[in-house]
N, C-alpha and C. Protein backbone atom coordinates (compact mmCIF):
# COMPACT_ATOMS: atom_id res chain seq x y z
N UNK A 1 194.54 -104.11 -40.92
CA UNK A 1 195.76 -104.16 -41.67
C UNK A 1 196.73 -103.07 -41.22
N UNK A 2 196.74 -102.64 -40.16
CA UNK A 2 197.73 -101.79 -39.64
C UNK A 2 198.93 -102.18 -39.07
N UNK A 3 198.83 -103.80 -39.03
CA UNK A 3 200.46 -103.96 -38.60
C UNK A 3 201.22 -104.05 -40.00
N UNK A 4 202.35 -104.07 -39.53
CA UNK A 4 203.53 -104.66 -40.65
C UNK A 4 203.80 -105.83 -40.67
N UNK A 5 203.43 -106.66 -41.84
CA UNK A 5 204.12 -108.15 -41.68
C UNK A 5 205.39 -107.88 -41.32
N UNK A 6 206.49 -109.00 -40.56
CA UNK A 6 207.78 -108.86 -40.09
C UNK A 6 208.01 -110.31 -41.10
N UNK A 7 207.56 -111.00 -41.20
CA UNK A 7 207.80 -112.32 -42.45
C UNK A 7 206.56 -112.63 -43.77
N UNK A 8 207.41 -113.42 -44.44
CA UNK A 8 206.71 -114.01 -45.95
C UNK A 8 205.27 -114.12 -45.58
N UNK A 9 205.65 -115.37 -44.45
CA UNK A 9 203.96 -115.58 -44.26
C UNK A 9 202.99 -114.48 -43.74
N UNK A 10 203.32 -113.99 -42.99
CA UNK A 10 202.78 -112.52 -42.55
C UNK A 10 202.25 -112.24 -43.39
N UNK A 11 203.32 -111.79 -44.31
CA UNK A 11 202.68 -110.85 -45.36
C UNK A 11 201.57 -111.52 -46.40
N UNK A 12 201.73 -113.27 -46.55
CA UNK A 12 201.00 -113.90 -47.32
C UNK A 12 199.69 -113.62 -47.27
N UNK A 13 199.19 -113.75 -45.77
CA UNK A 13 198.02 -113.68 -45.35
C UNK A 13 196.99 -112.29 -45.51
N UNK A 14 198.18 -111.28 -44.93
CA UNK A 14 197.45 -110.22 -45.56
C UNK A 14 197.06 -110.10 -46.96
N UNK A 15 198.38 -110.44 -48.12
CA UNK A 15 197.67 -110.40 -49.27
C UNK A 15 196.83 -111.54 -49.83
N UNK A 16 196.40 -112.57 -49.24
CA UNK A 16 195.37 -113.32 -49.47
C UNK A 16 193.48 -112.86 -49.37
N UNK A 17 193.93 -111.87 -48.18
CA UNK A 17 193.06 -111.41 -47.78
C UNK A 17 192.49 -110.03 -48.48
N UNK A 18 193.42 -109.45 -49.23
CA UNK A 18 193.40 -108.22 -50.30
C UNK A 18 193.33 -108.91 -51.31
N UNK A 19 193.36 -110.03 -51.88
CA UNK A 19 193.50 -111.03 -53.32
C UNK A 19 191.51 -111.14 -52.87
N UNK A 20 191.24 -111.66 -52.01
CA UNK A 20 189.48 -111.45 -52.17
C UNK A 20 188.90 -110.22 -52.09
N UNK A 21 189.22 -109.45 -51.28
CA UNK A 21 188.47 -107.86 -51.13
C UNK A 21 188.84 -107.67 -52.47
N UNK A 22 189.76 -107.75 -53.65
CA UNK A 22 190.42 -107.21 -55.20
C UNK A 22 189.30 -108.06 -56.06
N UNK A 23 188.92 -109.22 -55.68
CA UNK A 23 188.39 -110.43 -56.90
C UNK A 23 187.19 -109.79 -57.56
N UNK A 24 187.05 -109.96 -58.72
CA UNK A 24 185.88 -109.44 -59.53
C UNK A 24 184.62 -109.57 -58.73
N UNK A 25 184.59 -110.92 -58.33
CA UNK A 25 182.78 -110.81 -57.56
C UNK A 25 182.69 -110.10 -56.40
N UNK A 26 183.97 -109.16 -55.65
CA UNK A 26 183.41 -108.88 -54.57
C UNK A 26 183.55 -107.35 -55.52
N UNK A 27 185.00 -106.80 -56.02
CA UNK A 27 184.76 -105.14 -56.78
C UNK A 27 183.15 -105.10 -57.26
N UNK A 28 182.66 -105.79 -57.77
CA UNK A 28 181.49 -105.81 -58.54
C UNK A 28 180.05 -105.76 -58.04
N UNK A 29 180.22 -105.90 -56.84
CA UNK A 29 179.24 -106.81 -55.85
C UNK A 29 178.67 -107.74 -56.68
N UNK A 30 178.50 -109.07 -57.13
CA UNK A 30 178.25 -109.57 -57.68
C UNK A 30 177.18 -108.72 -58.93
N UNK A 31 177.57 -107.92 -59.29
CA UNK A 31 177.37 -107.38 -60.52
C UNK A 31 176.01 -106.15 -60.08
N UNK A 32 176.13 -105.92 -58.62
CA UNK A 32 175.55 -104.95 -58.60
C UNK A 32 175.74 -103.47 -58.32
N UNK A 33 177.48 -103.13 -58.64
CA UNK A 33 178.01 -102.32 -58.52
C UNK A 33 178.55 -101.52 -59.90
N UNK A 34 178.77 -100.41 -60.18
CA UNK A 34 179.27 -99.43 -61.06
C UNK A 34 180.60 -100.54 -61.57
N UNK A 35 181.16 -99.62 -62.61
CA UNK A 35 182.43 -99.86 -62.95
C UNK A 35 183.25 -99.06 -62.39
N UNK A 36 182.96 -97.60 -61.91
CA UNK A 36 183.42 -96.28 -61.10
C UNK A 36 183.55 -97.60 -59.60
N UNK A 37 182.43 -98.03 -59.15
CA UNK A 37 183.03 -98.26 -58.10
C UNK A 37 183.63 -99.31 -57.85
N UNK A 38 183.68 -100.22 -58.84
CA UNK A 38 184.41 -101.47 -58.71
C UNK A 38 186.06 -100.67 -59.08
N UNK A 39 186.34 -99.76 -60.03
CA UNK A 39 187.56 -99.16 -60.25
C UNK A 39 188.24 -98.73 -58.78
N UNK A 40 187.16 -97.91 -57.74
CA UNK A 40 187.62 -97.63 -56.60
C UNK A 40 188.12 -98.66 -55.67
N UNK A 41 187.30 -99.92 -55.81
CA UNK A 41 187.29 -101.04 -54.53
C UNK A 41 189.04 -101.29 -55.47
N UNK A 42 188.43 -101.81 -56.42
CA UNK A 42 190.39 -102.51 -56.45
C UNK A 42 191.26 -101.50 -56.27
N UNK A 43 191.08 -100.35 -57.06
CA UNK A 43 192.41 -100.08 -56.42
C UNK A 43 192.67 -99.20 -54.91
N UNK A 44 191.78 -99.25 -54.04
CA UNK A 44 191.92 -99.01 -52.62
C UNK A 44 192.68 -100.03 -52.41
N UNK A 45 192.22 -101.18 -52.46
CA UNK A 45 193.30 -102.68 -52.14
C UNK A 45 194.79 -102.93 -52.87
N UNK A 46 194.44 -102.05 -54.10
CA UNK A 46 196.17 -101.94 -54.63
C UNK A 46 196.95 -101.51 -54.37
N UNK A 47 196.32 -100.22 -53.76
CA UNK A 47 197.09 -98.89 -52.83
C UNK A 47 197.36 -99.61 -51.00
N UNK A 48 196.83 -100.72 -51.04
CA UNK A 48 196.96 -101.08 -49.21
C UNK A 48 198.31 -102.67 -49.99
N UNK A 49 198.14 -102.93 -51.23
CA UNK A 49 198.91 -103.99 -50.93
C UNK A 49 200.40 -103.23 -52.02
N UNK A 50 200.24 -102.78 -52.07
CA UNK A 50 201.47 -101.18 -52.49
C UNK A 50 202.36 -101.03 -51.43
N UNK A 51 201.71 -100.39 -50.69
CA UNK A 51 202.42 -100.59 -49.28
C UNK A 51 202.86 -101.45 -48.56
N UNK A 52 202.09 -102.69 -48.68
CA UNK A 52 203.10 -104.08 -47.87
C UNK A 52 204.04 -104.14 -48.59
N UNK A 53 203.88 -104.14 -49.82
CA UNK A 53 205.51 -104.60 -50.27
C UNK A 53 206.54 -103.31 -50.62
N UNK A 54 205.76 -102.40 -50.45
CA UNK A 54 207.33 -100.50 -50.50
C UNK A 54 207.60 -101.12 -49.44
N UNK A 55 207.12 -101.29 -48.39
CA UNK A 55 207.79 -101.20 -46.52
C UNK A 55 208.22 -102.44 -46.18
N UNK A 56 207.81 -103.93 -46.76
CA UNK A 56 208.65 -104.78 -46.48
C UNK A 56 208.98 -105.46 -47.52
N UNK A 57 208.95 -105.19 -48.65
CA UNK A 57 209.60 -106.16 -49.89
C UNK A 57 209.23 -107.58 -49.89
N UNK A 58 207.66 -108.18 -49.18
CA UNK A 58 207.29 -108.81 -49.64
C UNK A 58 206.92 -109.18 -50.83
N UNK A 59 207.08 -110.36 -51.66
CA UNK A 59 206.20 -110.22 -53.03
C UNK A 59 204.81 -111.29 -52.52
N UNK A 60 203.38 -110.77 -53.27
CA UNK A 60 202.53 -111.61 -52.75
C UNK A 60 202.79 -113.01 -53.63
N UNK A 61 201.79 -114.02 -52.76
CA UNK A 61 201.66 -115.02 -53.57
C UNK A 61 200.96 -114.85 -54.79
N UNK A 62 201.15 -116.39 -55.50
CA UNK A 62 200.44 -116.30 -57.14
C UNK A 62 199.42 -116.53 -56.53
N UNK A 63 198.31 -115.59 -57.48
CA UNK A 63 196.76 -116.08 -56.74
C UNK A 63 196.07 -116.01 -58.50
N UNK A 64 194.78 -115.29 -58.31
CA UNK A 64 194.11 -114.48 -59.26
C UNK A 64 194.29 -113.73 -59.61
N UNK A 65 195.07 -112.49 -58.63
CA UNK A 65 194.59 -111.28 -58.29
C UNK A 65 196.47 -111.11 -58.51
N UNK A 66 196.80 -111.76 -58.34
CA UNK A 66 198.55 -111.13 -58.11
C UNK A 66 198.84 -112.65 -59.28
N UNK A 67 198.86 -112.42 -60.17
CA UNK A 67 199.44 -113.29 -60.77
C UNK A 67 200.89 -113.17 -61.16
N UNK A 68 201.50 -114.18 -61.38
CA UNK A 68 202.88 -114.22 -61.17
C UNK A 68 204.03 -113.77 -60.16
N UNK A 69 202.88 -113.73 -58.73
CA UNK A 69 203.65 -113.13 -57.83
C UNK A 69 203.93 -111.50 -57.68
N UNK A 70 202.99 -110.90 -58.40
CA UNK A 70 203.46 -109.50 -58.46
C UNK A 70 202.07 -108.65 -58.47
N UNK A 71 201.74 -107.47 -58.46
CA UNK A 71 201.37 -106.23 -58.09
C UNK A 71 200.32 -106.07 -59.37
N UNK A 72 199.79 -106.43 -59.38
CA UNK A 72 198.55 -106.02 -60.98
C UNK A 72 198.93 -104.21 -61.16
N UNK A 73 198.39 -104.38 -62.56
CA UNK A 73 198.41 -102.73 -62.68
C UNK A 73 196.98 -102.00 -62.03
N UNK A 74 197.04 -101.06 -61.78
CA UNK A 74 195.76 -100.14 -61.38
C UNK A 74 194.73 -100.65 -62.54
N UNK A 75 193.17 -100.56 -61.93
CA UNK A 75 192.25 -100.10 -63.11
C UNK A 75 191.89 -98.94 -63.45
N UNK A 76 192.22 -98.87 -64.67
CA UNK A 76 191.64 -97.18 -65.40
C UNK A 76 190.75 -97.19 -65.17
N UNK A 77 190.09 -95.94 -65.41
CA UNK A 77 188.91 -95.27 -65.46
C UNK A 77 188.10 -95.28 -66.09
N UNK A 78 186.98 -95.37 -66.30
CA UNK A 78 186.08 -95.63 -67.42
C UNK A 78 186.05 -94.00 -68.50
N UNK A 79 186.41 -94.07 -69.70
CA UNK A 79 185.91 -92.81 -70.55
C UNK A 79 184.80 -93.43 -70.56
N UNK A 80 184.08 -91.29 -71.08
CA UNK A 80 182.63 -91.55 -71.16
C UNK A 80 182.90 -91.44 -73.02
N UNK A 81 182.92 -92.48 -73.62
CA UNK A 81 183.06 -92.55 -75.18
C UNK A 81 181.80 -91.68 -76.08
N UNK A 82 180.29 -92.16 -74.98
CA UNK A 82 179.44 -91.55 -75.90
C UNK A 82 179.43 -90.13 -75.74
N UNK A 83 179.95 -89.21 -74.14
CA UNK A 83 179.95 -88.11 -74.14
C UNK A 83 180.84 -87.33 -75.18
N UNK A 84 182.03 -87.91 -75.30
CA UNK A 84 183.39 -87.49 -75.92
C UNK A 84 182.94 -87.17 -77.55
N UNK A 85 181.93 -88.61 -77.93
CA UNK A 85 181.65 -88.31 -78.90
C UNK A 85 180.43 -86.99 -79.45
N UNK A 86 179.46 -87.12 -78.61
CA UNK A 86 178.73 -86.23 -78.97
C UNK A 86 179.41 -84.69 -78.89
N UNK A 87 180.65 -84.41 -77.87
CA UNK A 87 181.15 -83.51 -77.52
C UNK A 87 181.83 -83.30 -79.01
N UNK A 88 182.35 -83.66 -79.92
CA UNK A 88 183.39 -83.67 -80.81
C UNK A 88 181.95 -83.66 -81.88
N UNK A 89 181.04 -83.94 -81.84
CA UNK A 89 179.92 -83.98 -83.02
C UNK A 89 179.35 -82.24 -82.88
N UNK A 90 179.60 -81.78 -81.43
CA UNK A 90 178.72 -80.57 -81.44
C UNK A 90 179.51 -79.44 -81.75
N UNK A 91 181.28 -79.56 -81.83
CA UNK A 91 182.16 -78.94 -81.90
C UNK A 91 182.15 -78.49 -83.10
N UNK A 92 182.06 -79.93 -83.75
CA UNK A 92 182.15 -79.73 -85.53
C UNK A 92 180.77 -78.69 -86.42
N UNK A 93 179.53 -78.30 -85.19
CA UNK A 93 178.51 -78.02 -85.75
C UNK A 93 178.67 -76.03 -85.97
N UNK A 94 179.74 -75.86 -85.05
CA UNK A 94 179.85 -74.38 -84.82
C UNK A 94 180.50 -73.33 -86.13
């Protein structure tokens, strides 16, 4: 992915090709991956299809992954809820 699309289709292809490296069964490895690292896989691919369209104002196609023609938001991060909580249970003990 180091060239620059110079057209639509250009650029289609690349983001067709970042619309599967992004899709749940591959972030996930079919469910044998973290949520940490499925958070990383997509948005490495959000951050590569970020850039096709800052540098050429492609918009991708509607897929899964780009619905409505546009740029999904990042995935957050997982809080650790049970740490937070026990953290706030041991606070209250002092």
């Amino acid at each position: 992915m180091n060239d620059i699309p110079k057209t639509q289709e250009e650029a289609n292809v690349l983001y067709k090709e970042l619309e599967l490296e992004m899709s749940n069964e591959v972030i996930y490895r079919d469910g044998e991956a973290t949520y940490n690292e499925a958070f990383a896989a997509f948005n490495i691919g959000l951050i590569k299809a970020t850039k096709i369209f800052n540098t050429t104002g492609f918009r991708p196609p509607r897929g899964d992954v780009f619905m409505e023609g546009k740029l999904p938001p990042p995935m957050k991060p997982l809080r650790d809820i049970v740490w937070e909580e026990r953290t706030v249970y041991l606070q209250g003990e002092q």
